[in-house]
N, C-alpha and C. Protein backbone atom coordinates (compact mmCIF):
# COMPACT_ATOMS: atom_id res chain seq x y z
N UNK A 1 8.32 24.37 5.31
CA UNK A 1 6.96 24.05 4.92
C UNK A 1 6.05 24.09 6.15
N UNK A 2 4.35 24.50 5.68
CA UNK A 2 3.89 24.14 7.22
C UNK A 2 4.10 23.03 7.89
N UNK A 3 3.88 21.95 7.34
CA UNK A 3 4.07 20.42 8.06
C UNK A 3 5.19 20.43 9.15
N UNK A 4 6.07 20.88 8.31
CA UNK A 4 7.22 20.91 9.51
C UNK A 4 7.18 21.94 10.68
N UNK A 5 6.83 23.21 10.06
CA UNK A 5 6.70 24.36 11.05
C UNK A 5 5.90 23.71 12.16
N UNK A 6 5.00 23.11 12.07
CA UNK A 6 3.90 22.68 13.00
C UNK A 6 4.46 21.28 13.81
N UNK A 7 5.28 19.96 13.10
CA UNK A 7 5.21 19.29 13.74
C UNK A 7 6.87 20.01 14.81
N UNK A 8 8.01 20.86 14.05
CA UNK A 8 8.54 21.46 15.47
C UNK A 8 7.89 22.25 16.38
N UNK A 9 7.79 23.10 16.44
CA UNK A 9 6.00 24.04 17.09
C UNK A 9 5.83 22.34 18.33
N UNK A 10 4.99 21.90 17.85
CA UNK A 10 4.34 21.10 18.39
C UNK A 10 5.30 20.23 19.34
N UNK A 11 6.57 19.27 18.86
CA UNK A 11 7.27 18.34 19.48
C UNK A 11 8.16 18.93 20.48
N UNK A 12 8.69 20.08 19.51
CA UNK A 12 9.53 21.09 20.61
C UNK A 12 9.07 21.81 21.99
N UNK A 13 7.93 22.48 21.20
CA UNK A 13 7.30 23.37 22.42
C UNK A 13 6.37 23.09 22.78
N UNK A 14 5.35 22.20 22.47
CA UNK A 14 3.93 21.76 23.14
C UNK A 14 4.45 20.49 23.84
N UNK A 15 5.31 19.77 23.48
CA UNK A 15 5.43 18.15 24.59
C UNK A 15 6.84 18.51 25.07
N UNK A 16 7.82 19.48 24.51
CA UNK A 16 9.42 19.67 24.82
C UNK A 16 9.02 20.35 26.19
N UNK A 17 10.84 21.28 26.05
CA UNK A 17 10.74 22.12 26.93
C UNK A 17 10.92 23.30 26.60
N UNK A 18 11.11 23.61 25.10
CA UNK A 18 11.31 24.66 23.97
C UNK A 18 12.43 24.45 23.66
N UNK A 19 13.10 23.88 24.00
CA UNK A 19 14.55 23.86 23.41
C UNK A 19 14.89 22.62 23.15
N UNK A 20 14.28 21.28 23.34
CA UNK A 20 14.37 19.82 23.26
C UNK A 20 13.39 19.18 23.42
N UNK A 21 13.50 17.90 23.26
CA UNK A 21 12.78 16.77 23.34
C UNK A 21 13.00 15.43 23.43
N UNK A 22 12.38 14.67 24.33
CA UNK A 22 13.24 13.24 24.26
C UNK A 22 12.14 12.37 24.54
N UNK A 23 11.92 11.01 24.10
CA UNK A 23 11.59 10.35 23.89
C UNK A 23 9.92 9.81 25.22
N UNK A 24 10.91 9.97 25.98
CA UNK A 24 10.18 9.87 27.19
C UNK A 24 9.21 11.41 27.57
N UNK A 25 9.18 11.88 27.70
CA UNK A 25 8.65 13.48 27.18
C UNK A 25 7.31 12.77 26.24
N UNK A 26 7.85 12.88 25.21
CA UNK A 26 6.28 12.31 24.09
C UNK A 26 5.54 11.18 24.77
N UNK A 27 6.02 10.16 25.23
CA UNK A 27 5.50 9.09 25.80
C UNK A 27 4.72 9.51 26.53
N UNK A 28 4.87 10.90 28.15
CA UNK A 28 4.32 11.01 29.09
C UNK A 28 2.95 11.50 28.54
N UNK A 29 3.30 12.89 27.66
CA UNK A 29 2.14 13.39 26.76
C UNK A 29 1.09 12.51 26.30
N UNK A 30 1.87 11.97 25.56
CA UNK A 30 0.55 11.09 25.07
C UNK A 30 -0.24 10.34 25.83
N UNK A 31 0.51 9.63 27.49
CA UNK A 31 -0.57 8.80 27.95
C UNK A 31 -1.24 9.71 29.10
N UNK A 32 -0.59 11.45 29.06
CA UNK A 32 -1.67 11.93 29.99
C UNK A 32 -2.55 12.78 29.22
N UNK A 33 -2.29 13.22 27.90
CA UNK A 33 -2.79 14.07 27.07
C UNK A 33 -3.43 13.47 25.66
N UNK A 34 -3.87 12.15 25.47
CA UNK A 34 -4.33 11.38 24.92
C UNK A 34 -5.17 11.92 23.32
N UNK A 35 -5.75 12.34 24.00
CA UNK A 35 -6.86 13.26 22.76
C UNK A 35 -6.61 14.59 22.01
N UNK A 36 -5.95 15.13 23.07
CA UNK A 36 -4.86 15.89 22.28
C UNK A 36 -3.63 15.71 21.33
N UNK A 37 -3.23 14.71 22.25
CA UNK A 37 -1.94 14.35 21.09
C UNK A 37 -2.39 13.38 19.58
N UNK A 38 -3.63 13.19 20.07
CA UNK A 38 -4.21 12.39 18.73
C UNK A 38 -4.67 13.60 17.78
N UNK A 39 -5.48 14.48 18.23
CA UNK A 39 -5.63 15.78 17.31
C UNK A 39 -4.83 16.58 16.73
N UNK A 40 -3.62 16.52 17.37
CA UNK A 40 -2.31 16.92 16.62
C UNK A 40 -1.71 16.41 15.76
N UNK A 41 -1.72 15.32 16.22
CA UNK A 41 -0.71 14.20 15.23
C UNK A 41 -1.65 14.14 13.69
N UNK A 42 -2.90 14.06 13.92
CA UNK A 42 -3.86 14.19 13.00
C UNK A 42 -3.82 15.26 12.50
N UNK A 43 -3.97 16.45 12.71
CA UNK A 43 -3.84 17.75 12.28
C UNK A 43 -2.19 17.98 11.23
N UNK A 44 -1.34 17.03 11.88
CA UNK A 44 0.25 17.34 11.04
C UNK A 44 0.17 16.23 9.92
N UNK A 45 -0.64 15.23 10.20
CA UNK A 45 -1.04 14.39 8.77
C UNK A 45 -1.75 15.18 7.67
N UNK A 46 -2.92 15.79 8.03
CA UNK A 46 -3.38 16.59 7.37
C UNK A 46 -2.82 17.79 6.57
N UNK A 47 -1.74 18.08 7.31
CA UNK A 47 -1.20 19.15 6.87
C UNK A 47 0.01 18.10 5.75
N UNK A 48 0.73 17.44 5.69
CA UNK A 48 1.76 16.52 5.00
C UNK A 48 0.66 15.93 3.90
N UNK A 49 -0.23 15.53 4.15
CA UNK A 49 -1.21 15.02 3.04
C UNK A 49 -1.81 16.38 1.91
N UNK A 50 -1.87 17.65 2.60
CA UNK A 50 -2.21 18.85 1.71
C UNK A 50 -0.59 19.41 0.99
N UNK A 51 0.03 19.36 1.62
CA UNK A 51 1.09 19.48 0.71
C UNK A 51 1.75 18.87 -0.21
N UNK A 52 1.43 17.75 0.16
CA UNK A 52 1.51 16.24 -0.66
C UNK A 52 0.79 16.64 -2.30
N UNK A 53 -0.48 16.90 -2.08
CA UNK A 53 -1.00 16.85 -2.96
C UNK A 53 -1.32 18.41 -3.75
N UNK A 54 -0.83 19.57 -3.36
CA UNK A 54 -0.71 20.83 -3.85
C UNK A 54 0.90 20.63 -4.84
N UNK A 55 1.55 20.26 -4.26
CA UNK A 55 3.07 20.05 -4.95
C UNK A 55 2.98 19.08 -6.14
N UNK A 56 1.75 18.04 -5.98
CA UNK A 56 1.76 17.38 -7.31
C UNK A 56 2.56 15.73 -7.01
N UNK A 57 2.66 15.16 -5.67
CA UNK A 57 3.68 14.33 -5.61
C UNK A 57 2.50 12.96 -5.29
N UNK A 58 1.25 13.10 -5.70
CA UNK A 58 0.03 11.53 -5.99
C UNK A 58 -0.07 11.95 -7.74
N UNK A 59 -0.48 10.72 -8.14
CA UNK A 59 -1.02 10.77 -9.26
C UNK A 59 -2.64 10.85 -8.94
N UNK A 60 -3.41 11.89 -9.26
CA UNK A 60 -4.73 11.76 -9.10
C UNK A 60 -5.78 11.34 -9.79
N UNK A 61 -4.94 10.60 -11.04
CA UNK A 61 -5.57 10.57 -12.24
C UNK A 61 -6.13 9.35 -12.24
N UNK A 62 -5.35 8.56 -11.48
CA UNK A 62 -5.52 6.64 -11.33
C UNK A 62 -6.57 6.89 -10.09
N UNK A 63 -6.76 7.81 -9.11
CA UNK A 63 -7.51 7.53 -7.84
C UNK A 63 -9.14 7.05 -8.40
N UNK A 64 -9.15 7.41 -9.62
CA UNK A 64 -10.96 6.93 -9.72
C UNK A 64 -10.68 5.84 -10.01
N UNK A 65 -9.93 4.66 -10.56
CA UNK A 65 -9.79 3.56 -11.15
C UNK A 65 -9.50 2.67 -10.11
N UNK A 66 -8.67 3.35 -8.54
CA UNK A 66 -8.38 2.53 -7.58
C UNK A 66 -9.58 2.24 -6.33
N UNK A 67 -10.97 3.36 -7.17
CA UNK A 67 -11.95 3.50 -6.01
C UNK A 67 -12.68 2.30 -7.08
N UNK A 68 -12.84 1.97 -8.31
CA UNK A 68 -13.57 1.40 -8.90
C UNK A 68 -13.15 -0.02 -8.97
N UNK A 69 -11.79 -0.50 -9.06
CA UNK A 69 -11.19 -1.86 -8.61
C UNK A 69 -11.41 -2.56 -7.12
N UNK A 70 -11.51 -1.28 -6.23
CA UNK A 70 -11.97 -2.00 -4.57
C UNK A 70 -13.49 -2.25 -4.86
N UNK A 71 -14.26 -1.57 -5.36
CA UNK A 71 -15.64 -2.13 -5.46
C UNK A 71 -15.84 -3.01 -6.07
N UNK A 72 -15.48 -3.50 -7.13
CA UNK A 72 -15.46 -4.06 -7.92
C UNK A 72 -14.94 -5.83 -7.17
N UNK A 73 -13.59 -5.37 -6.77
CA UNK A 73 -13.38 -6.39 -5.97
C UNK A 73 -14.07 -7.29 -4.50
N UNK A 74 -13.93 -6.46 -3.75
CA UNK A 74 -15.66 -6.31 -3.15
C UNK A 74 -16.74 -6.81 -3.26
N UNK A 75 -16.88 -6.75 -4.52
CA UNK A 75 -17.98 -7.61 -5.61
C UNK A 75 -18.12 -8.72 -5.36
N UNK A 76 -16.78 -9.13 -5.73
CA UNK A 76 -16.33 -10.66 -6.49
C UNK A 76 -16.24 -11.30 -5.04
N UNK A 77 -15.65 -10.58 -4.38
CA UNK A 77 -15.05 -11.33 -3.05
C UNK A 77 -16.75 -11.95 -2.56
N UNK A 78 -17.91 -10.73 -2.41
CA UNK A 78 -19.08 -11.48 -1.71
C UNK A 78 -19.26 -12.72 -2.49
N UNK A 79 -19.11 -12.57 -3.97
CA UNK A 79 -19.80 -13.53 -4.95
C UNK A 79 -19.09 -14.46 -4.60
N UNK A 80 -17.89 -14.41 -4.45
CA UNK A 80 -16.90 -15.41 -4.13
C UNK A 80 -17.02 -16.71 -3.10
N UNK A 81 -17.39 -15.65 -1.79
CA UNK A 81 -18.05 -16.35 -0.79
C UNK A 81 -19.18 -16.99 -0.96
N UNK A 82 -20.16 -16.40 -1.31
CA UNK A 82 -21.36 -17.20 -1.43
C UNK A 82 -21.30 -18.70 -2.46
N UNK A 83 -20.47 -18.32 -3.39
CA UNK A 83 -20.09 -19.55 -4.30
C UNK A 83 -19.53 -20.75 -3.70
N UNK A 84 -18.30 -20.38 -2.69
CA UNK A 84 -17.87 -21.21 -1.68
C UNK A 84 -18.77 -21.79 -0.89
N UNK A 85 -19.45 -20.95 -0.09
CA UNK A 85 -20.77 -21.46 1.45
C UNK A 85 -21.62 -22.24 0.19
N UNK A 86 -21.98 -22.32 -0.77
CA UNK A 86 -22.98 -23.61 -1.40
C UNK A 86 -22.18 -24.88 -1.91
N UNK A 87 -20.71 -25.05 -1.25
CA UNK A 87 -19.94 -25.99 -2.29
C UNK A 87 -19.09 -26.09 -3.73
N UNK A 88 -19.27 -24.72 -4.47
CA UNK A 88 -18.62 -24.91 -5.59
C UNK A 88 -17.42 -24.68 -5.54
N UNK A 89 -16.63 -25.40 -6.03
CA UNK A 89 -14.79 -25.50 -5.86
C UNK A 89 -14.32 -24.06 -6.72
N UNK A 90 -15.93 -23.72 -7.65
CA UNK A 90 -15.31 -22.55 -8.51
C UNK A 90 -15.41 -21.09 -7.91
N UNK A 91 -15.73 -21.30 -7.02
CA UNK A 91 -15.66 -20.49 -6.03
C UNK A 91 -14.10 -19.46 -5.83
N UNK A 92 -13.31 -20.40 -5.27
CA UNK A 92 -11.87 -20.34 -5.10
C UNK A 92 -11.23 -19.10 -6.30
N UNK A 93 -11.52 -19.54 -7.74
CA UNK A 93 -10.79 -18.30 -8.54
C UNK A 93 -10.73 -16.78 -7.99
N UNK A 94 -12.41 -16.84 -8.44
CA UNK A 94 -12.94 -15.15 -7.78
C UNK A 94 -12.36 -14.95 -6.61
N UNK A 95 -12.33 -15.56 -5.49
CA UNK A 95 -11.51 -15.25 -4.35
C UNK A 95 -10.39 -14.77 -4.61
N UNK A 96 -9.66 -15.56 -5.48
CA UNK A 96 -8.05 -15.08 -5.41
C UNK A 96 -8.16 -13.56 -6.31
N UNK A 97 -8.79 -13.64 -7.20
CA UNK A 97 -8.98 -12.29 -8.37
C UNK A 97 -9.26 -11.44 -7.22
N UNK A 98 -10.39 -11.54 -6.71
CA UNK A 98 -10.99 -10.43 -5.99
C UNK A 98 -9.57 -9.75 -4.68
N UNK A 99 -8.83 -10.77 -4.11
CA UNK A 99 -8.05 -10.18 -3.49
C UNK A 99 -6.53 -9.37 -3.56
N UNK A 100 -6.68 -10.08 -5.44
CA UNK A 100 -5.30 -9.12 -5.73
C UNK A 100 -5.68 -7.79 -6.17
N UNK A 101 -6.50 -7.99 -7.17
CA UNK A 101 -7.57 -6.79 -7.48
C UNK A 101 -7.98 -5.17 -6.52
N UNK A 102 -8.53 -5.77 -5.12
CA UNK A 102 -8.18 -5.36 -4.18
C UNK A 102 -6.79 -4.59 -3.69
N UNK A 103 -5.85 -5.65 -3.59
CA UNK A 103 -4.70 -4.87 -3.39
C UNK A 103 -3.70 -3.90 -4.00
N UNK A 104 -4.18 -4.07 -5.71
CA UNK A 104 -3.98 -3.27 -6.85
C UNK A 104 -4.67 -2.05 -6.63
N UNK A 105 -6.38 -2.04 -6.48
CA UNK A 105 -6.97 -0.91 -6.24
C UNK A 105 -6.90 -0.07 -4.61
N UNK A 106 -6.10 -0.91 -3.84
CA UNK A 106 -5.40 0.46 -2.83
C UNK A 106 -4.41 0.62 -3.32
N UNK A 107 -3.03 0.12 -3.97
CA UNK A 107 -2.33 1.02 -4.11
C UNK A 107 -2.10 1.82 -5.58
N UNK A 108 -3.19 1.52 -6.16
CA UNK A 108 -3.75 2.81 -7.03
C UNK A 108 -4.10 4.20 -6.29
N UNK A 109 -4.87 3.92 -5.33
CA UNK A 109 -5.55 5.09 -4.39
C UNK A 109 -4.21 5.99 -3.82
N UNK A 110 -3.30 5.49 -3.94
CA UNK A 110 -1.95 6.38 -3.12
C UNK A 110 -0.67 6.56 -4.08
N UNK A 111 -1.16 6.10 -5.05
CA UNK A 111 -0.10 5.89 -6.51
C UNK A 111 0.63 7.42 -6.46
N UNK A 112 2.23 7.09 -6.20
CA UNK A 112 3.18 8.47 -6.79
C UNK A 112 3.46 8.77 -7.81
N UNK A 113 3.13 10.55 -7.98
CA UNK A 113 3.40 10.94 -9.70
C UNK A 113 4.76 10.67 -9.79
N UNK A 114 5.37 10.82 -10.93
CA UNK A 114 6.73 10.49 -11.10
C UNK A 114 7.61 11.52 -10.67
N UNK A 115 7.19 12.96 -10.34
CA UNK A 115 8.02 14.16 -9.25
C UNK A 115 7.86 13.43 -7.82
N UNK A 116 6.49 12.73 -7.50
CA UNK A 116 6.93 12.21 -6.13
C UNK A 116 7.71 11.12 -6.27
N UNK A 117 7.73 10.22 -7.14
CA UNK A 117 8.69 8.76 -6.69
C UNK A 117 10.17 9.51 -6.60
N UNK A 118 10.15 10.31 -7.45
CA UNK A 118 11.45 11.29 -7.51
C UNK A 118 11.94 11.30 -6.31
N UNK A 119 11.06 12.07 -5.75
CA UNK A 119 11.12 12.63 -4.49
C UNK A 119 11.64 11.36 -3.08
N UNK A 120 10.97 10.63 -3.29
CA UNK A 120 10.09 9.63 -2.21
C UNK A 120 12.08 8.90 -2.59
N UNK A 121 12.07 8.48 -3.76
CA UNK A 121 14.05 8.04 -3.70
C UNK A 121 15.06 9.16 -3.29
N UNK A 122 14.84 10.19 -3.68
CA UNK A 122 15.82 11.01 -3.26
C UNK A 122 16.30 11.30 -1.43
N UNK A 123 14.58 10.89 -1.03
CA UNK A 123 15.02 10.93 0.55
C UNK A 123 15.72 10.24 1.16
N UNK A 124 16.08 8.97 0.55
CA UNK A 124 16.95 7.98 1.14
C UNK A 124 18.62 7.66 0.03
């Protein structure tokens, strides 16, 4: 796949010596080559995140529902606060709603189709 083509390419022969790599090697790179190795590493996410999602392995169908639960939550959480900063004890619910809510609507946003959970168990 590209992802891989690129992150050997890259670990092997841009921080290796073409034929290896060891630990200390990446370390040096990165703290003399800083911005580079961040544009790469970024660039091989990018590339694992496009294949990710050409192969079909997110559900994309839930991502509007997980962008509409963080706002939503968001919501509640300011309302939440402000209910709290004047004294009301009823405050406290919305807080807790708003923060599971929240944590429901990120991992809606990254939710695996059932070829990726497939997938995502089979690797281990």
């Amino acid at each position: 796949m590209k992802h891989e083509s690129f992150f050997i390419q890259w670990i092997i022969d841009t921080i290796g010596t073409g034929n290896s790599v060891d630990i200390e090697s990446i370390n040096k790179y990165g703290e003399n080559y800083n911005d580079k190795f961040l544009e790469d590493f970024n660039k091989w996410q990018g590339l694992v995140k496009k294949e990710t999602e050409d192969k079909g392995y997110l559900d994309l169908r839930v991502k509007k529902y997980g962008y509409i639960l963080t706002v939503f939550s968001i919501i509640f959480f300011i309302i939440s606060i402000a209910t709290i900063a004047y004294g009301v004890i009823y405050g406290l619910f919305p807080l807790v709603i708003s923060i599971i809510v929240f944590i429901y609507g990120l991992t809606l946003l990254s939710r695996k189709s059932d070829e990726g959970h497939a997938q995502y168990k089979s690797s281990f």
